[in-house]
Protein backbone atom coordinates (compact mmCIF):
# COMPACT_ATOMS: atom_id res chain seq x y z
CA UNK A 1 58.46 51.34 8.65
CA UNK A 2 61.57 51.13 10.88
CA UNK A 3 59.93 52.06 14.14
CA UNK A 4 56.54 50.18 12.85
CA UNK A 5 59.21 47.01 12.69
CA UNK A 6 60.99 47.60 15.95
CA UNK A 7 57.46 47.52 17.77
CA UNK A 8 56.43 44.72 16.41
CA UNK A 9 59.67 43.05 17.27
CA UNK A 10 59.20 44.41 20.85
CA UNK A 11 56.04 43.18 20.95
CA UNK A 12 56.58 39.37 19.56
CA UNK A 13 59.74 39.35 20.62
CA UNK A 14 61.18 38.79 17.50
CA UNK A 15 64.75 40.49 17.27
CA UNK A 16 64.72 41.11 13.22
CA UNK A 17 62.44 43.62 12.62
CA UNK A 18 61.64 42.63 8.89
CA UNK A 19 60.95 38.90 9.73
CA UNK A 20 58.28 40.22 12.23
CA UNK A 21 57.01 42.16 9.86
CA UNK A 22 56.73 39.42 6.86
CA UNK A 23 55.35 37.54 9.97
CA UNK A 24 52.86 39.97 10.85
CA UNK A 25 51.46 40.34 6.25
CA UNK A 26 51.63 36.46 6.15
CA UNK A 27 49.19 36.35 9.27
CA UNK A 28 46.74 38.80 7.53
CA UNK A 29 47.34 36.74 4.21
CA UNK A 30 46.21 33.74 5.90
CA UNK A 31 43.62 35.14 8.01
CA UNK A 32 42.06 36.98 4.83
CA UNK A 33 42.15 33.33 2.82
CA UNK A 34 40.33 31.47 6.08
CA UNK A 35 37.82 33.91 5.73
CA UNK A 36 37.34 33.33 1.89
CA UNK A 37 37.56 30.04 2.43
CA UNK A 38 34.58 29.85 5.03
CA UNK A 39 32.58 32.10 2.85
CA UNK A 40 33.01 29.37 0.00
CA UNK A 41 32.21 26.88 2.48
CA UNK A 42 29.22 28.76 4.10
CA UNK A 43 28.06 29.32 -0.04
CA UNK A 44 28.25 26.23 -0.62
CA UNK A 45 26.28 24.57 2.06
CA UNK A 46 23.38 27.23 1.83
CA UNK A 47 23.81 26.47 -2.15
CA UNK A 48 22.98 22.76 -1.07
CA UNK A 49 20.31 23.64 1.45
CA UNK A 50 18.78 25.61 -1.37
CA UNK A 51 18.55 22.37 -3.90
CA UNK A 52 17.02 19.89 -1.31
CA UNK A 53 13.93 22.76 -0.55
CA UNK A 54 13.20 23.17 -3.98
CA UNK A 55 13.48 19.29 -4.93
CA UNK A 56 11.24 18.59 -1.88
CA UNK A 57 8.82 21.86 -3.16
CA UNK A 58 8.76 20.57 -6.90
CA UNK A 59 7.52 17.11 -5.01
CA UNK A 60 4.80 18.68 -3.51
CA UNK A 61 3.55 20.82 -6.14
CA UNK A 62 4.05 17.91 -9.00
CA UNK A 63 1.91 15.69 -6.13
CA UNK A 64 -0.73 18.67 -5.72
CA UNK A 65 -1.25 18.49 -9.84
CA UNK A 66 -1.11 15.06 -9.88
CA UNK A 67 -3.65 14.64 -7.43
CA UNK A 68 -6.08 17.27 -9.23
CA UNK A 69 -5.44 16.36 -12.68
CA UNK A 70 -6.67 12.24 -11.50
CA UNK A 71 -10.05 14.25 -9.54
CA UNK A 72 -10.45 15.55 -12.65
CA UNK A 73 -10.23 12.63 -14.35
CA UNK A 74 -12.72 10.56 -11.81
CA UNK A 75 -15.27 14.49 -12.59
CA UNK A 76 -14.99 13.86 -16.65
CA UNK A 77 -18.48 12.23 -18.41
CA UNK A 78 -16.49 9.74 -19.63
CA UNK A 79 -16.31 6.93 -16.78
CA UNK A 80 -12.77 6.08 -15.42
CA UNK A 81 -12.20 3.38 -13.04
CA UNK A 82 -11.56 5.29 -9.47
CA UNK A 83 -9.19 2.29 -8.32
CA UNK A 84 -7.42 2.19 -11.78
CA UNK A 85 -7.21 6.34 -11.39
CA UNK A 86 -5.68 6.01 -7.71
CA UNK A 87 -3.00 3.51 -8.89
CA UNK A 88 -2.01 5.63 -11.82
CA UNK A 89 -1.71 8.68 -9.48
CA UNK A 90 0.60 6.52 -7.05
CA UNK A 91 2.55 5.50 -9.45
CA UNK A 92 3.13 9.04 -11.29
CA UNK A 93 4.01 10.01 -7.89
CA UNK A 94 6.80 7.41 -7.33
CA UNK A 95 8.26 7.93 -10.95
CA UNK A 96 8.35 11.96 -10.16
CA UNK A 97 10.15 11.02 -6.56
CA UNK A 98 12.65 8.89 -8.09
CA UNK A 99 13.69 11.31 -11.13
CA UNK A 100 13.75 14.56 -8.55
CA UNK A 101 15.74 12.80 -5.90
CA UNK A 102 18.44 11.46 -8.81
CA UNK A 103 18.82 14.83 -10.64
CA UNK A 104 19.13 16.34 -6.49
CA UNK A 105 22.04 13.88 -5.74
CA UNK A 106 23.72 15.23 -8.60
CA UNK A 107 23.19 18.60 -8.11
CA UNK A 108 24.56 18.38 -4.92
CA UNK A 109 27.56 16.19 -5.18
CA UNK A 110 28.42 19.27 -8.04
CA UNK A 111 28.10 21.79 -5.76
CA UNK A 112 30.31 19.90 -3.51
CA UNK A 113 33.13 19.65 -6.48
CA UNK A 114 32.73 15.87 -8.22
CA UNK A 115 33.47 16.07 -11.48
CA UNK A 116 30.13 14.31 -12.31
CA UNK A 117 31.42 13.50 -15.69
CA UNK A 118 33.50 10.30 -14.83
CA UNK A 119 30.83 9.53 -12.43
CA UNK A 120 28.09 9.23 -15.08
CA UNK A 121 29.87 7.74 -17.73
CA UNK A 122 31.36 5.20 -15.05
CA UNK A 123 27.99 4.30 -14.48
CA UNK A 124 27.05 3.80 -17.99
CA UNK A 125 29.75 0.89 -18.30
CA UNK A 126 29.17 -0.26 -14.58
CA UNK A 127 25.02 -0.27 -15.53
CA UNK A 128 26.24 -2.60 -18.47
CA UNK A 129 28.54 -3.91 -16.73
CA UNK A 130 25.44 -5.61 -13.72
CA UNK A 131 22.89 -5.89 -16.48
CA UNK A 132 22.89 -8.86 -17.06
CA UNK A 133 23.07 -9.32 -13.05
CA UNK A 134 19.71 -7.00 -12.61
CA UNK A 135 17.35 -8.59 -14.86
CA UNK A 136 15.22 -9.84 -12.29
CA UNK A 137 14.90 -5.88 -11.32
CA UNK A 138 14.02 -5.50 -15.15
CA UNK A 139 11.47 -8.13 -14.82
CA UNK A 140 9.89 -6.47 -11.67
CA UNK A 141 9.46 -3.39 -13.28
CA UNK A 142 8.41 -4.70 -16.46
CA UNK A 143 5.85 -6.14 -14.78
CA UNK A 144 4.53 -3.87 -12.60
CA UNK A 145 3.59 -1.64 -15.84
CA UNK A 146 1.80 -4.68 -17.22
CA UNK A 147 -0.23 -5.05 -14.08
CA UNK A 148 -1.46 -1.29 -14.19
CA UNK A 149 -2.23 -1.21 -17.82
CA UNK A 150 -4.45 -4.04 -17.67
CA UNK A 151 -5.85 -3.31 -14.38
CA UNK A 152 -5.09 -6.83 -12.91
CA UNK A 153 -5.80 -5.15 -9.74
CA UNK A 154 -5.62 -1.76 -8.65
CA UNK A 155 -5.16 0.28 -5.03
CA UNK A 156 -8.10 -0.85 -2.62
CA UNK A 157 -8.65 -4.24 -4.01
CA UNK A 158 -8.54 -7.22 -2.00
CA UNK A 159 -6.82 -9.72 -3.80
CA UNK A 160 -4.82 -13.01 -3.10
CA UNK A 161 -0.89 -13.77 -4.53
CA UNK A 162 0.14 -17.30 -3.66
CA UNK A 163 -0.52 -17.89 0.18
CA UNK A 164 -0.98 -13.62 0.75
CA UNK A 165 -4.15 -11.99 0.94
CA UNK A 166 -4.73 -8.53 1.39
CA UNK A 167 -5.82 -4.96 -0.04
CA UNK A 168 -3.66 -3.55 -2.13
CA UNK A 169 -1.61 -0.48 -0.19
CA UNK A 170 0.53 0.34 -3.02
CA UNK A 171 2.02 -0.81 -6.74
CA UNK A 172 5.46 0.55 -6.95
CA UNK A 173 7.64 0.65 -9.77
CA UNK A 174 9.21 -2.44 -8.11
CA UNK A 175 6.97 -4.26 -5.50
CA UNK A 176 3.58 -4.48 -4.42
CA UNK A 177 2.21 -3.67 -0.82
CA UNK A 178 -0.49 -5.63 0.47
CA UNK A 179 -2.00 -5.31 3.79
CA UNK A 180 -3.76 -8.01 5.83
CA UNK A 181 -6.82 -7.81 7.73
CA UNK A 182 -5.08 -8.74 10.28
CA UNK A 183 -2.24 -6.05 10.12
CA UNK A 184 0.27 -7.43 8.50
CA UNK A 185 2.49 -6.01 5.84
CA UNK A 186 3.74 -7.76 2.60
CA UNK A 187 5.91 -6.71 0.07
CA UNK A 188 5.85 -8.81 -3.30
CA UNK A 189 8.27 -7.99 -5.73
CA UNK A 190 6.09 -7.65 -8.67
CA UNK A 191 8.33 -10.31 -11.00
CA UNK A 192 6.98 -12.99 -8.35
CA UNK A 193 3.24 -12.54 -9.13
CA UNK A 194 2.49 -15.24 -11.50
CA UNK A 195 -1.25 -15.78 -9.99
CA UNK A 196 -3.66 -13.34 -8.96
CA UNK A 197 -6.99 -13.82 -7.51
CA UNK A 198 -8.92 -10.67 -7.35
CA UNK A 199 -11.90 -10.26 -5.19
CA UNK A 200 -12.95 -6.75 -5.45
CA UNK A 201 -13.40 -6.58 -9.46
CA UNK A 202 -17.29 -8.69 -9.71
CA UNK A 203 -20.29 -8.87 -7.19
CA UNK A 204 -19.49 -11.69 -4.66
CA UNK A 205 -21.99 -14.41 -3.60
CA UNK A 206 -23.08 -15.01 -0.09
CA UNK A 207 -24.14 -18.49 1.21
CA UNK A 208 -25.39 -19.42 3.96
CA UNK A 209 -26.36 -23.13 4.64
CA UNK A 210 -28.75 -23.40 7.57
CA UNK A 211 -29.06 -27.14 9.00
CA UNK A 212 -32.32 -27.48 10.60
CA UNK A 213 -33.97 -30.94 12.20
CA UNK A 214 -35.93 -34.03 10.46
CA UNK A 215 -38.90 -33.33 12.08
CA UNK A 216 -38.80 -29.69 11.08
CA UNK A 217 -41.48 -28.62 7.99
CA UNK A 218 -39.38 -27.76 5.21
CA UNK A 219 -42.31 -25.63 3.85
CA UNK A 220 -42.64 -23.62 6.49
CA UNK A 221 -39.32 -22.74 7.36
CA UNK A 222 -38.03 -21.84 3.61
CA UNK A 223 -41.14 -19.47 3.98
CA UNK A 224 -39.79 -17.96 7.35
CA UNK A 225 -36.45 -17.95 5.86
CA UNK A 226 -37.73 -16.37 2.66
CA UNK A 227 -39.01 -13.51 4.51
CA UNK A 228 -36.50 -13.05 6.74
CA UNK A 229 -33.64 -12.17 3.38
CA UNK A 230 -35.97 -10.17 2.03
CA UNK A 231 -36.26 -7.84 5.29
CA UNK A 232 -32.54 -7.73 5.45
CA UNK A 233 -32.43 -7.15 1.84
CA UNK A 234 -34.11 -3.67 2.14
CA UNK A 235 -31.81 -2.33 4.77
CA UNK A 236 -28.57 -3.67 3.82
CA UNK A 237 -26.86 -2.09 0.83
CA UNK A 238 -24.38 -4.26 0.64
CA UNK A 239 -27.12 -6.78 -0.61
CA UNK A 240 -27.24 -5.94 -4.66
CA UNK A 241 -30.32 -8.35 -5.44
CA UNK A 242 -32.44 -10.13 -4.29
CA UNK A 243 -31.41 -13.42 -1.71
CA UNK A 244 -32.87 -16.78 -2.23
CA UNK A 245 -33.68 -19.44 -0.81
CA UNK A 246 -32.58 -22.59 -3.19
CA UNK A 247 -34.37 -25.08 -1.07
CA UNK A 248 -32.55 -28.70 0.38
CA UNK A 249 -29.03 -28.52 -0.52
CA UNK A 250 -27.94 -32.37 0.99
CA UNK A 251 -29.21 -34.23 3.96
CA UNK A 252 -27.02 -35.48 7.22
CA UNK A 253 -27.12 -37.75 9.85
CA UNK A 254 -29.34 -35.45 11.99
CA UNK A 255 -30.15 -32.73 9.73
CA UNK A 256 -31.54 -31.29 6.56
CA UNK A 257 -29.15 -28.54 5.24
CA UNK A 258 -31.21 -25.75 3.63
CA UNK A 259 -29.36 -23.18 1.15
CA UNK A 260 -28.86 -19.75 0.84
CA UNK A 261 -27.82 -16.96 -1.55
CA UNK A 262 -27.51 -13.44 -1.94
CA UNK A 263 -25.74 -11.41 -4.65
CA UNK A 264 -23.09 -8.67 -2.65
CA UNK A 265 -20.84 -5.73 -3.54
CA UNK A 266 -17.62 -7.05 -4.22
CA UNK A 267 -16.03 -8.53 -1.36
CA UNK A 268 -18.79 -7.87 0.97
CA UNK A 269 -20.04 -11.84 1.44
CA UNK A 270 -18.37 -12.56 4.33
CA UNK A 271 -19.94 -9.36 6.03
CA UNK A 272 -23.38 -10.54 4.46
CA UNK A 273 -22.95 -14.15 5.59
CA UNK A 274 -22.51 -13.01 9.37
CA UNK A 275 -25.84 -10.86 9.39
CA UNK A 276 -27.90 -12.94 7.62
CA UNK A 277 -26.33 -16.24 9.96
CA UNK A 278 -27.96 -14.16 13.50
CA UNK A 279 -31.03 -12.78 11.72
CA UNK A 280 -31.88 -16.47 10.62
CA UNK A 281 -31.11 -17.76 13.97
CA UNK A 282 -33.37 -15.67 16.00
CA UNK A 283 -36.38 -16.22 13.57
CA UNK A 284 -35.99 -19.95 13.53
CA UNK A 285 -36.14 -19.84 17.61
CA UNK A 286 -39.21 -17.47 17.40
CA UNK A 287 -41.08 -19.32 14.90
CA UNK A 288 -40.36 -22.54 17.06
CA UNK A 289 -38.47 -24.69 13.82
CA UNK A 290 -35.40 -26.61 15.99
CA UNK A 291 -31.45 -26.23 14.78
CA UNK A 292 -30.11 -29.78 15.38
CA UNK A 293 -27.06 -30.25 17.59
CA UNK A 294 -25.49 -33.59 18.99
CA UNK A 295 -27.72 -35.00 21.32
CA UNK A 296 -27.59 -37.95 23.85
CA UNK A 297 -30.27 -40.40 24.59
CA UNK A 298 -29.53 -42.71 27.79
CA UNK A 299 -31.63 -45.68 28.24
CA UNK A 300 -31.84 -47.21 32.12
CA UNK A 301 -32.09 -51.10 32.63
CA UNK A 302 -35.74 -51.89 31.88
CA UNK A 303 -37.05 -48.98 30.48
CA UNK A 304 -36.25 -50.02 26.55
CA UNK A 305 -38.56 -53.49 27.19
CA UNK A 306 -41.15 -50.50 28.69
CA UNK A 307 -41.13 -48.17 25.46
């Protein structure tokens, strides 16, 4: 141990020959706990890796039953709403998201060594504590169950809240998603809906008033237009029964306005309205009966005393 110490001292330089030796076990001592320490450390992070897979796998496979169990639903004799069946599967997914992601943050803040026992019953005064500050978040919630379980409106409808309309994207636990036609985005928290309109529940109504001239016959041309509905009738599905043609609906200055309607899918009128507007137009021009626009009759000096 002698000559072990004295070439160790030679080689650190050390002149005490036991102090390089403590030296030299205190060195393997600490090397030996680094290496523990990064095993901990390396078991611990694969540990954590391990818990976020397996939350995001239980997502996917609690989405995958969720998603058969409602096409099993929509396949059953009995007759379930589709739209009411979609927003019940959204939600089921959000509530399964939010639980999973929860129970994962505590999982892992375990694994890294919070006592999670102060931490949950902190939060059980501090949730007490901003209750009474949250109870608009109550109310959204609250009511966001209410508007599922009687199907106010569901996913795909196209309904109106206040000055938004849209088609319903999504009904979360807390908001509502709607969707414009023109692209854009809202998010209503689902406390704020007081008023709904909902297009997409009953068969919508086109009408289409068609102004045509005094001197047209009105006979005639509710025959042509009579026709001309029922030919689009036949080819359009959207059409549910069959259009009519209601006869003079008011008179104008220039023109006698002649009315329209058509029972449509829901939400489909405007669509219907469109077609029927340029099918109408060219028939009127082919059977000759005139569409009255602004006209303007200039008389020269001497020609009124002529006519």
């Amino acid at each position: 141990m002698t000559n072990m110490g004295n070439r160790l001292a030679a080689i650190t330089g050390l002149k005490n020959p036991e102090e390089t030796v403590t030296h030299f076990v205190d060195d393997i001592k600490k090397y030996l706990l680094d290496s523990q320490q990064l095993i901990k450390y390396g078991a611990t992070i694969v540990e954590i890796i391990v818990i976020y897979v397996l939350s995001r796998l239980i997502i996917k496979v609690a989405d995958k039953l969720v998603n058969r169990m409602m096409e099993t639903r929509e396949k059953s004799p009995l007759k379930f709403d589709p739209r009411r069946t979609a927003t019940i599967g959204k939600l089921i997914h959000n509530i399964i998201s939010y639980v999973v992601n929860f129970i994962t943050i505590l999982l892992i803040l375990a694994q890294v060594g919070i006592n999670l026992g102060p931490i949950l019953a902190g939060a059980g005064v501090l949730g007490l504590a901003i209750g009474f500050g949250a109870q608009s978040l109550v109310k959204d919630v609250i009511t966001g169950f209410f508007i599922i379980f009687e199907d106010q409106f569901a996913v795909g409808d196209v309904i109106q809240v206040d000055t938004f309309r849209g088609t319903v994207e999504q009904i979360g636990i807390r908001v509502t998603r709607l969707r414009s036609w023109t692209g854009e985005v809202h998010f209503i928290p689902n406390g704020n809906i007081k008023q709904v309109t909902n297009y997409s529940i009953n068969n919508s109504l086109a009408i289409v008033d068609i102004s045509i001239a005094y001197e047209s016959d009105i006979d005639k041309t509710m025959e042509v237009l009579q026709k001309t509905v029922d030919r689009m009738a036949e080819g359009n599905e959207n059409i549910v029964s069959e259009p009519k043609v209601l006869g003079v609906q008011s008179m104008g200055n220039s023109e006698v306005v002649l009315r329209i309607t058509a029972e449509c899918k829901p939400n489909m009128q405007v669509d219907v309205q469109r077609k029927m507007f340029a099918e109408v137009k060219k028939q009127l021009d082919a059977h000759g009966i005139e569409i009255p626009y602004p006209k303007t009759v200039t008389y020269f000096k001497g020609e009124r005393g002529a006519m």
